[in-house]
Protein backbone atom coordinates (compact mmCIF):
# COMPACT_ATOMS: atom_id res chain seq x y z
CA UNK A 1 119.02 102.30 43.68
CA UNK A 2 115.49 103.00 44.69
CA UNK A 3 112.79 104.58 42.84
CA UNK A 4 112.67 106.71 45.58
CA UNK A 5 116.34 108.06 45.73
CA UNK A 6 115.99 108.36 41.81
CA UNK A 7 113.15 110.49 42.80
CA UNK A 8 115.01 113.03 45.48
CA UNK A 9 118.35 113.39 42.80
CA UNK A 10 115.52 114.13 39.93
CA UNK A 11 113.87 116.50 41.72
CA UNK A 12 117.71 118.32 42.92
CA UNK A 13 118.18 117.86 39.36
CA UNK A 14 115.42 119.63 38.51
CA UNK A 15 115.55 122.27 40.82
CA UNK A 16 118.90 122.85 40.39
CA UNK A 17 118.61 123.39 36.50
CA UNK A 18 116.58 126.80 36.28
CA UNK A 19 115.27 126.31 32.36
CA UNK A 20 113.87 123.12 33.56
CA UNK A 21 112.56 124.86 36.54
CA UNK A 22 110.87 127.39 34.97
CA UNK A 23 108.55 124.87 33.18
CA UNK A 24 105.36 124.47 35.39
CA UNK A 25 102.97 122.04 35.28
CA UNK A 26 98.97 123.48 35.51
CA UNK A 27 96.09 121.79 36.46
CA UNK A 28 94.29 119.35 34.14
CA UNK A 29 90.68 119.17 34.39
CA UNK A 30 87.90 117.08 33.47
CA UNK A 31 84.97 115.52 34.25
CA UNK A 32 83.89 111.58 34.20
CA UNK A 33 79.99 110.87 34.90
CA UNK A 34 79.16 112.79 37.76
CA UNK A 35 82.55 113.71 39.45
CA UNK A 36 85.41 116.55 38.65
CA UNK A 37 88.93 115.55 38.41
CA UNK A 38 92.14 116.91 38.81
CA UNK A 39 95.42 115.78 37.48
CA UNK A 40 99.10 117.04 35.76
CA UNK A 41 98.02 118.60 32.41
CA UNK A 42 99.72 116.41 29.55
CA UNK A 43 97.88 118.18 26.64
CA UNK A 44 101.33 118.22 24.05
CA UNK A 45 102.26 121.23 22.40
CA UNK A 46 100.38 123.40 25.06
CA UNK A 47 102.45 125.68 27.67
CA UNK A 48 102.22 124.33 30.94
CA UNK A 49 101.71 120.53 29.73
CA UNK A 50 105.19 119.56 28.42
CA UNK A 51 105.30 116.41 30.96
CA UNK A 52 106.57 114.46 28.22
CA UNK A 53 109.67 116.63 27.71
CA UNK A 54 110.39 117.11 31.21
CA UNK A 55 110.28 113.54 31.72
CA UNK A 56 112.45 112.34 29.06
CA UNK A 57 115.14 115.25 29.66
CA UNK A 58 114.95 114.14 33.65
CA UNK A 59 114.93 110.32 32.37
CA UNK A 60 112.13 110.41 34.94
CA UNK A 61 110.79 106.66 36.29
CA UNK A 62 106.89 106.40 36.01
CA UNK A 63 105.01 107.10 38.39
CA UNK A 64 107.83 109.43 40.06
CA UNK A 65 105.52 112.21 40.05
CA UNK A 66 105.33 114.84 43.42
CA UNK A 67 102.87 113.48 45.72
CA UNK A 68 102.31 113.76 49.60
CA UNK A 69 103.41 110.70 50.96
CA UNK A 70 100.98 110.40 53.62
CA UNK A 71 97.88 111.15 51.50
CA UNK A 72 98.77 110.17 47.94
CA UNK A 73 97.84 114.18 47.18
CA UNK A 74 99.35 115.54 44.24
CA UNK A 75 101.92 117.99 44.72
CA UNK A 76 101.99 121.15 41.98
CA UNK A 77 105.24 123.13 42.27
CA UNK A 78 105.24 126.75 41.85
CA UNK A 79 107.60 130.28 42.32
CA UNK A 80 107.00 133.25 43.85
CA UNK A 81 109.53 135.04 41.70
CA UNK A 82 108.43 133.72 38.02
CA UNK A 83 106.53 136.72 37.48
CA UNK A 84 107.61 140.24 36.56
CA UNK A 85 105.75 141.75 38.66
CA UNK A 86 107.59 141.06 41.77
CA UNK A 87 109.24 138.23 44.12
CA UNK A 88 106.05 137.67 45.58
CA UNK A 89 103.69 137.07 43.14
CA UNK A 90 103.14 134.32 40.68
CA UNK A 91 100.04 133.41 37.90
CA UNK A 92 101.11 129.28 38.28
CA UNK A 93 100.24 126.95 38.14
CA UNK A 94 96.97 127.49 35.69
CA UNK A 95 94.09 125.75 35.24
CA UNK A 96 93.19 123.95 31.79
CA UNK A 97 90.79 121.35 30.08
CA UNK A 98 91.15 119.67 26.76
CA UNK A 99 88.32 119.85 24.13
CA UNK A 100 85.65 117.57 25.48
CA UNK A 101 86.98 116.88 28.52
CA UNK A 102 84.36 118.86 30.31
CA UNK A 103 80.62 119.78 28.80
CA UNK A 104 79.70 122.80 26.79
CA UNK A 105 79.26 126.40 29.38
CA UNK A 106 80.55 124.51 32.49
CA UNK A 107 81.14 126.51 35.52
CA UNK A 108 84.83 125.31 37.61
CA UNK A 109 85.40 126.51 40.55
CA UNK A 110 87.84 126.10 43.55
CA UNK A 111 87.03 124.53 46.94
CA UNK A 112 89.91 126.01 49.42
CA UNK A 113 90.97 124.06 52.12
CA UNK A 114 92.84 123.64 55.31
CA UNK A 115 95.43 125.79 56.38
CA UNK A 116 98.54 127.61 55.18
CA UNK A 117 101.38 125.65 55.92
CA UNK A 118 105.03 126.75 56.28
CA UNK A 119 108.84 125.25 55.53
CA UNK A 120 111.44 126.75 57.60
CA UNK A 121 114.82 126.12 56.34
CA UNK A 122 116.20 127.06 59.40
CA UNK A 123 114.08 124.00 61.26
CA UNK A 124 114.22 121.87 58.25
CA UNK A 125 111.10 121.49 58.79
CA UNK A 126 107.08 121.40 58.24
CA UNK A 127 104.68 123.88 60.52
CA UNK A 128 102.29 126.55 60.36
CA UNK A 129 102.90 129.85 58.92
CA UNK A 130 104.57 132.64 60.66
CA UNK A 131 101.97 134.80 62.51
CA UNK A 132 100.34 137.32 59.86
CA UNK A 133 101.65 136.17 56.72
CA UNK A 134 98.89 135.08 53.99
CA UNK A 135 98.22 133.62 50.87
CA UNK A 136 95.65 135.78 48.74
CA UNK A 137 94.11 133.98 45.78
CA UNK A 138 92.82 136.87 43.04
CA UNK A 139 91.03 136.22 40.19
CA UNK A 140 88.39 134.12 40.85
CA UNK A 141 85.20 135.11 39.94
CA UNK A 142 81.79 135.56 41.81
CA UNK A 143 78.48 134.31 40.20
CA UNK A 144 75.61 136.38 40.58
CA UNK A 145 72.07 135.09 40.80
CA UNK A 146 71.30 136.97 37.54
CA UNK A 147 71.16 133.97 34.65
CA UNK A 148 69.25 133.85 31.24
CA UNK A 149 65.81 131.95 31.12
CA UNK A 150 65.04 132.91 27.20
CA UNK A 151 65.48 129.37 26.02
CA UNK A 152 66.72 130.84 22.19
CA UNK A 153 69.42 132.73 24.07
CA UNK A 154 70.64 130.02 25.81
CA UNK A 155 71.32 127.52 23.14
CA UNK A 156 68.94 125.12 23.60
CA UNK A 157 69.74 124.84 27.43
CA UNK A 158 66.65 126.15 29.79
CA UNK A 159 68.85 128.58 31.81
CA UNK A 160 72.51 130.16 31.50
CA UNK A 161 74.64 132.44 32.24
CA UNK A 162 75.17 136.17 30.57
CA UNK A 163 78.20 137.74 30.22
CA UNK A 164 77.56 140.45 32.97
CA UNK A 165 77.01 137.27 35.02
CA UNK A 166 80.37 137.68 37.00
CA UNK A 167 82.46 139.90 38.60
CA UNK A 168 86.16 139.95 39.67
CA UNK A 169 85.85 141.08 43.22
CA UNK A 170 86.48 138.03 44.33
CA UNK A 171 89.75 136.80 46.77
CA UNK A 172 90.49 133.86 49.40
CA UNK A 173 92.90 133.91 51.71
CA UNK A 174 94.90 131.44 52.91
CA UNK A 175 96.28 131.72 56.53
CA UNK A 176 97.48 129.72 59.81
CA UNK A 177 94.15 129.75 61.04
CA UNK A 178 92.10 128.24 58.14
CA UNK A 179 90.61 130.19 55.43
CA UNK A 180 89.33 133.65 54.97
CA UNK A 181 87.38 135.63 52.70
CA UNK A 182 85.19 133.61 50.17
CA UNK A 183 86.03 129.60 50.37
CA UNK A 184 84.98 128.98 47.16
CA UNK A 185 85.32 131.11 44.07
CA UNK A 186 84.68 130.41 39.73
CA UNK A 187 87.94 129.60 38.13
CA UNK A 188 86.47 129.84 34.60
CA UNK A 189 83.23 128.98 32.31
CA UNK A 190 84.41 126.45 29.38
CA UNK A 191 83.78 127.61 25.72
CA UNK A 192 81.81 125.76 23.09
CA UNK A 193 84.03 122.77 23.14
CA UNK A 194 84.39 122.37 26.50
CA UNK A 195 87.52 123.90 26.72
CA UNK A 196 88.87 126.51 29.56
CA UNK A 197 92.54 127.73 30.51
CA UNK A 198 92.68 130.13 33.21
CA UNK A 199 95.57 131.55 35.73
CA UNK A 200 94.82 133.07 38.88
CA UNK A 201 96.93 135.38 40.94
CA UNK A 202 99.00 134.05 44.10
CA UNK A 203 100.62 136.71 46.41
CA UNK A 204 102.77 136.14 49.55
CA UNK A 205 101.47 138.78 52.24
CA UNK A 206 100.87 140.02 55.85
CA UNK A 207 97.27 140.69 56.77
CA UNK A 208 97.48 144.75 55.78
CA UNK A 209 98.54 143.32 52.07
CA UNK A 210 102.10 144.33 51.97
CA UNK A 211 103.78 141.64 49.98
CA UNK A 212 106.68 139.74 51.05
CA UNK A 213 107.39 137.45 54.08
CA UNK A 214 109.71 135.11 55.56
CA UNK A 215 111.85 133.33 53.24
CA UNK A 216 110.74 129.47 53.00
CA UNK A 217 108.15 127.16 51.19
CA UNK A 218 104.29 127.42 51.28
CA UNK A 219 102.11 125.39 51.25
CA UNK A 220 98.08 125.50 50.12
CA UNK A 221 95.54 122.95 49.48
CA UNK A 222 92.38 123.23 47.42
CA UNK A 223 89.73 121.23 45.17
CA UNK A 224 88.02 121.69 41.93
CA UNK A 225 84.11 121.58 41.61
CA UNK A 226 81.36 122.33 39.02
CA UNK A 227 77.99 123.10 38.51
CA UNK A 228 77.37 120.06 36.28
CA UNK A 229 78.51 117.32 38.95
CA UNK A 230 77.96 116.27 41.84
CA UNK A 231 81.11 114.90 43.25
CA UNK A 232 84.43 116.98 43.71
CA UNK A 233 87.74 116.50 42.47
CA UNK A 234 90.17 114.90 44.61
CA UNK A 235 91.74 117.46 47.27
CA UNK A 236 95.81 118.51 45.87
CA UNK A 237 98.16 120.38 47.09
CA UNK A 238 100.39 123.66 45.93
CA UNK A 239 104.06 124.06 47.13
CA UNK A 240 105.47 128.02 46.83
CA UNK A 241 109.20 128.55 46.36
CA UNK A 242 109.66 131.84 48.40
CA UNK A 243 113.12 132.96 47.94
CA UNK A 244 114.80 129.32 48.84
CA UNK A 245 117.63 128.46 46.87
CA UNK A 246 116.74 125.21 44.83
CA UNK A 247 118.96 122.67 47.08
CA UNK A 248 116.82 123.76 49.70
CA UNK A 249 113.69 123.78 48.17
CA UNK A 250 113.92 120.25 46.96
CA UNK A 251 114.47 119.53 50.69
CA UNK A 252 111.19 120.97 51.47
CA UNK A 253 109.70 118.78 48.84
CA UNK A 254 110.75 115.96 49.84
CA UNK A 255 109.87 116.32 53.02
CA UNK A 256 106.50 115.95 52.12
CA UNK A 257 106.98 113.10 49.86
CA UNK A 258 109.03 110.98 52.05
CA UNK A 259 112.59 110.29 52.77
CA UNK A 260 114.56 108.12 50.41
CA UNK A 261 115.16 105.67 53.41
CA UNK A 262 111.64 105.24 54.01
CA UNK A 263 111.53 102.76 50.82
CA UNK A 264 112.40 99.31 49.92
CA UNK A 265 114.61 98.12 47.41
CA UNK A 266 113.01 97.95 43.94
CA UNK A 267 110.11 95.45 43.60
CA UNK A 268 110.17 93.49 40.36
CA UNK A 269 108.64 95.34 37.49
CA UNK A 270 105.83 93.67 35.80
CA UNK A 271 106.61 92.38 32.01
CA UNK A 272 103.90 94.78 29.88
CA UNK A 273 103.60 95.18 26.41
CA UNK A 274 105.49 97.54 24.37
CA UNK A 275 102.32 99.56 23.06
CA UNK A 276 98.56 98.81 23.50
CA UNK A 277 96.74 100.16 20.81
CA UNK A 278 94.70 103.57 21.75
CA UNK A 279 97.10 104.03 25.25
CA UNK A 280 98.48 107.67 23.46
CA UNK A 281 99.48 108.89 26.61
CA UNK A 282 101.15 105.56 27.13
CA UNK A 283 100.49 104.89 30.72
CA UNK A 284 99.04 101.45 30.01
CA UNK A 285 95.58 101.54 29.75
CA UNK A 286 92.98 103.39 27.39
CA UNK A 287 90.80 106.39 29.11
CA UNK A 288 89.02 109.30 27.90
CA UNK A 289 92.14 111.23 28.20
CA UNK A 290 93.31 109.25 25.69
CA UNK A 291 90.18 109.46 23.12
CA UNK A 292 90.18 113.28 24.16
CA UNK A 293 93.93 113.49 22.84
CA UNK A 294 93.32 111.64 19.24
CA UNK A 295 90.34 114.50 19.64
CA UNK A 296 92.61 117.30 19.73
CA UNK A 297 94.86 116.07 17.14
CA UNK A 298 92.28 115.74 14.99
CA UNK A 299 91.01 119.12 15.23
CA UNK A 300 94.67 120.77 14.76
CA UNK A 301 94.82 118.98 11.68
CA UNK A 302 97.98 116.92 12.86
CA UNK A 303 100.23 115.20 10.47
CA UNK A 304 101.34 111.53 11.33
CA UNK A 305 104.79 111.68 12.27
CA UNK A 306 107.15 108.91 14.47
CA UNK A 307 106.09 111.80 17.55
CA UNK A 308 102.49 111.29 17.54
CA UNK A 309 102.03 107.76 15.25
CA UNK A 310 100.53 106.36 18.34
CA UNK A 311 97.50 109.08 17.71
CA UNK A 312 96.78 106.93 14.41
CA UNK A 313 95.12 104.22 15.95
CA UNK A 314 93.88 102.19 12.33
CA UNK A 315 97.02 102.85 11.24
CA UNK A 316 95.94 104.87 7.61
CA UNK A 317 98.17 107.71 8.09
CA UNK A 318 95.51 109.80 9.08
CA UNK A 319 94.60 110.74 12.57
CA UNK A 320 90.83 111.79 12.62
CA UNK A 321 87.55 110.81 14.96
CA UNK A 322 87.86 107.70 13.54
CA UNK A 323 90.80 107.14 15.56
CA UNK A 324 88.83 108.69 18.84
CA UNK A 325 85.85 106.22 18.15
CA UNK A 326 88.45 103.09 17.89
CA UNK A 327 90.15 103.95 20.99
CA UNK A 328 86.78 104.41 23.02
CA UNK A 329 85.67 100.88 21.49
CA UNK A 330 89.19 99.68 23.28
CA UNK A 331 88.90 101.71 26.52
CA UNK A 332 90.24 99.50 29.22
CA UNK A 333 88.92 101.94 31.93
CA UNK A 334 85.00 101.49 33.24
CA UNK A 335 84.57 105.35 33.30
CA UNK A 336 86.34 105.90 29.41
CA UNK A 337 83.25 105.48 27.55
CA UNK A 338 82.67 108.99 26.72
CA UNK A 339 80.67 109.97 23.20
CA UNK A 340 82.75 111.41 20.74
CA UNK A 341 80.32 114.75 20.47
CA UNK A 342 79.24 116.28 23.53
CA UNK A 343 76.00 115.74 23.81
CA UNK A 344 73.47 118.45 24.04
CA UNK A 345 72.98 119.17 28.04
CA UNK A 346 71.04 121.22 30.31
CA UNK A 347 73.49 122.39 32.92
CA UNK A 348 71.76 125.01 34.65
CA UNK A 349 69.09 123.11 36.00
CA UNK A 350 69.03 122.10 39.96
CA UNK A 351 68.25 118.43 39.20
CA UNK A 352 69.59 115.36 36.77
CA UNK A 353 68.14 111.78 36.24
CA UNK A 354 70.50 108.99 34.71
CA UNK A 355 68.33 106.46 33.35
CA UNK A 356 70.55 103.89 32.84
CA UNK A 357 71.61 104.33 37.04
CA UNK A 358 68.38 105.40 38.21
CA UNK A 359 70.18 108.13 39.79
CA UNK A 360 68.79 111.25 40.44
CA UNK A 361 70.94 114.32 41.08
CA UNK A 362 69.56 116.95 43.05
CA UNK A 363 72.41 119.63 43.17
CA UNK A 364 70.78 122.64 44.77
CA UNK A 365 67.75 121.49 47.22
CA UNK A 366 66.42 124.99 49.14
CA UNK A 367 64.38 123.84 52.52
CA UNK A 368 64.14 126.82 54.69
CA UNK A 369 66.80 129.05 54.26
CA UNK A 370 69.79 126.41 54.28
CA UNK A 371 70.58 124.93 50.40
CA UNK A 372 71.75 120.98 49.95
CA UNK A 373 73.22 118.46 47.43
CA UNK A 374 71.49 115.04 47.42
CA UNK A 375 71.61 111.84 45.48
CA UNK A 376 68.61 109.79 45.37
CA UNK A 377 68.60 105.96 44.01
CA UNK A 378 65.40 104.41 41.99
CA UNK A 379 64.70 101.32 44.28
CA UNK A 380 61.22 99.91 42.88
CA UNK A 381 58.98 101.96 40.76
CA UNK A 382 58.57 105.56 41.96
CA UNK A 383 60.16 104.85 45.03
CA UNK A 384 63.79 106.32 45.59
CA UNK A 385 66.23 105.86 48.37
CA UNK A 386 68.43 108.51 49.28
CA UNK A 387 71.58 107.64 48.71
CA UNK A 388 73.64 110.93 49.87
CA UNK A 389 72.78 114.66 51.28
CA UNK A 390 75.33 117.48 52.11
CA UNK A 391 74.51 120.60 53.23
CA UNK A 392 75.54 123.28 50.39
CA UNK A 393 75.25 126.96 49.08
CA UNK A 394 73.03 128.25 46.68
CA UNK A 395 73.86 127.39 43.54
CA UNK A 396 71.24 127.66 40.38
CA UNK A 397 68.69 129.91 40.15
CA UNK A 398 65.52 127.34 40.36
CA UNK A 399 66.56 125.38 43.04
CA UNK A 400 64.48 122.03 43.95
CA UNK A 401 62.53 123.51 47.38
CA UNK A 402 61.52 120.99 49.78
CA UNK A 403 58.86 121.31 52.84
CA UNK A 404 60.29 119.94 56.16
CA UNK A 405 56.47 119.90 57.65
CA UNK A 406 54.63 118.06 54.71
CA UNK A 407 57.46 116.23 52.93
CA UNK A 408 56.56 117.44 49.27
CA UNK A 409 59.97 117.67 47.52
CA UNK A 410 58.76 119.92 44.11
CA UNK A 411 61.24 119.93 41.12
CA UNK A 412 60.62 122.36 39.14
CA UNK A 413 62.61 121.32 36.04
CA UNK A 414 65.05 117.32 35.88
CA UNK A 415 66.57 117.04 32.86
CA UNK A 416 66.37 113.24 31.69
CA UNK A 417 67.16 111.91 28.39
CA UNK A 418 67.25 115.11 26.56
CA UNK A 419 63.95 116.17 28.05
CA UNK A 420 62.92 118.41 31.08
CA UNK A 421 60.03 117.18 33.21
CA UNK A 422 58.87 119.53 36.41
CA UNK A 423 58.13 116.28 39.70
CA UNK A 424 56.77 116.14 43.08
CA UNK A 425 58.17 113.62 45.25
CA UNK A 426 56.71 112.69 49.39
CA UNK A 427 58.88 111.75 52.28
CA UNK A 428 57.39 108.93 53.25
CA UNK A 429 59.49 107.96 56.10
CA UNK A 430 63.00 105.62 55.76
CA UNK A 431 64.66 107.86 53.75
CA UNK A 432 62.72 107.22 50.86
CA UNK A 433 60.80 109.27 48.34
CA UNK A 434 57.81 108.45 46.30
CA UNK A 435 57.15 110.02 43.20
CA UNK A 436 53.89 111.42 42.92
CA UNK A 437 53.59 113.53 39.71
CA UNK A 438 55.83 113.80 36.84
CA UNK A 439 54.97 115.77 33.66
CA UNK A 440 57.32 117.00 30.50
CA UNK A 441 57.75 120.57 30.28
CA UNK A 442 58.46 122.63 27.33
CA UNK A 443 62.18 123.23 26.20
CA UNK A 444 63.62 119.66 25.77
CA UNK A 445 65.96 118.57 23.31
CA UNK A 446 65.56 116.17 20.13
């Protein structure tokens, strides 16, 4: 039997067994270097994470996770009647990061995409949505321009955000046609330690916002970004359950992630070892999500016990940040090496230089009146390359301004090293930049 039939008479399984069904999966998120990711939360104990339950109850094969076939995106199931509130509504899947998996007062938000897309069970199959029928997205938030700039109110950081910062106003709609209303909306703002868990509001509706519509699957597609990075997460996908039954939902499902007969027989599996020590999460390698799990164990305080023994990485019966710092030591990942304290971070400014890269971030650039993200690369001394520009909204309050006519790119504040410097850099034709003045401003960190 393939994987892939396995697959389809899990996911019948599933569908068909309504306690499982209820179980949702939300969105993990986190952040690696300069880039936002998004994956299946698998934070245990936490509602909307319990991966590891659902897959031993299913006797699920790796890997045999919901993904588009023809894209690799991943596929995060939801239902339209899970909520009290109606058959049309539902708060899933949620949004969530685990401590230290993104920085201190970091701003998430969604990117929506594409179009609405419908399954008719009638057709059996794929299109787009019936004329006039929606997807409205409440809850996101709208940041205002208005931020903090007193440096003792801001926690060492040289500009944040108050609590009157947002409002709730906020909705994106998404229809046959593309989307509507704002594109990109805050999900949430992570606390101290990095930490955020936040459900939105989906409702099924015609364009006057009556709720309801045809019966069938939806389908939306979206992506996470933040203020702190300058690449996106991967784009992934969310499939509705409006009012099928859950033979026929499956169908719909699998229609996107392939027919059974579309696969091979098995390949061999490779011979791997039966643990590697610091893989918690036991998918064969060690990552930050698995130094960020010994974390959160650690902080609850959690006893060793044949559940979570793999969390004890020295093996002294006591799972702690000694554990964390072993498993980062092992990582097996090139992006894993994460410190074990967030370190103290200006996130608010419009411009970052790694100086172990010689990268330098520049994610809000104001020329005229249009606003851009850039990456520039240190070639030879005070000369940089850009690597990467994108045309962008406004998105800090002291943007980097540069003048088409003269060429003078003026940074008013780059954080580097746990100091803030104001620069002026020249075009000076090529696509490269020479730096012309650089000088430390008040405000850094020790």
């Amino acid at each position: 039997m393939t994987n892939r039939i396995r697959f389809y008479l899990l996911i019948v399984a599933l569908l068909l067994n309504q306690a499982a069904f209820a179980q949702h999966l939300d969105v993990e998120v986190w952040g690696e270097g300069n880039a936002v990711f998004a994956g299946y939360c698998r934070t245990p104990g936490v509602v909307g994470c319990d991966l590891g339950k659902l897959a031993q109850t299913l006797e699920l094969p790796a890997g045999a996770l919901p993904k588009e076939s023809t894209t690799g995106k991943l596929i995060f199931l939801a239902n339209f009647r899970d909520l009290p509130g109606g058959d049309f509504r539902t708060k899933n899947p949620g949004f969530q990061s685990i401590q230290n998996g993104l920085l201190p007062n970091e701003l998430v938000s969604y990117r929506a995409l594409g179009a609405l897309k419908y399954w008719n069970p009638a057709l059996s199959s794929w299109g787009n949505s019936p004329h006039g029928i929606q997807i409205t997205l409440f809850g996101g938030l709208e940041a205002s321009a208005e931020v903090l700039n007193d440096f003792s109110k801001c926690a060492g950081q040289l500009v944040c955000f108050s609590d009157g910062s947002f409002g709730i106003d906020g909705s994106t709609i998404f229809s046959a046609e593309g989307i509507l209303g704002n594109p990109e909306l805050v999900v949430d703002i992570t606390n101290n330690n990095g930490i955020l868990h936040t459900h939105l509001s989906f409702f099924l509706e015609n364009q006057q916002g009556e709720v309801g519509g045809p019966v069938g699957a939806y389908l939306v597609e979206m992506q996470l970004i933040s203020n702190a990075r300058f690449f996106p997460s991967e784009p992934f996908l969310i499939l509705f359950n409006a009012g099928l039954d859950e033979a026929a939902f499956a169908a719909a499902l699998v229609a996107l992630a392939g027919k059974p007969s579309d696969i091979d027989p098995d390949p061999p599996r490779p011979i791997l070892p039966v643990s590697i020590p610091g893989d918690v999460d036991l998918d064969s390698d060690v990552d930050r999500i698995d130094v960020a799990l010994i974390l959160l164990a650690a902080q609850n305080n959690e006893p060793v016990n044949p559940g979570n023994a793999m969390l004890d990485v020295n093996r002294d019966g006591v799972i702690d940040r000694t554990d964390a710092s072993l498993a980062k030591d092992l990582c097996t990942l090139r992006l894993c090496n994460i410190p074990i304290i967030a370190p103290a971070t200006v996130l608010n400014v419009a411009a970052v230089y790694d100086q172990n890269t010689g990268i330098l971030n520049l994610n809000d650039i104001q020329a005229s009146n249009q606003h851009y993200r850039a990456q520039l690369q240190l070639q030879d001394e005070n000369i940089f390359v850009l690597n990467t520009v994108q045309i962008d909204k406004p998105r800090y309050a002291i943007p980097v301004r540069y003048d088409i006519e003269s060429g003078i790119l003026k940074i008013p504040s780059v954080y580097t090293h746990g100091k803030n410097f104001k620069a002026t850099l020249r075009n000076i034709g090529d696509d490269k930049f020479r730096l012309e003045h650089l000088e430390e401003i008040g405000g850094g960190f020790e």
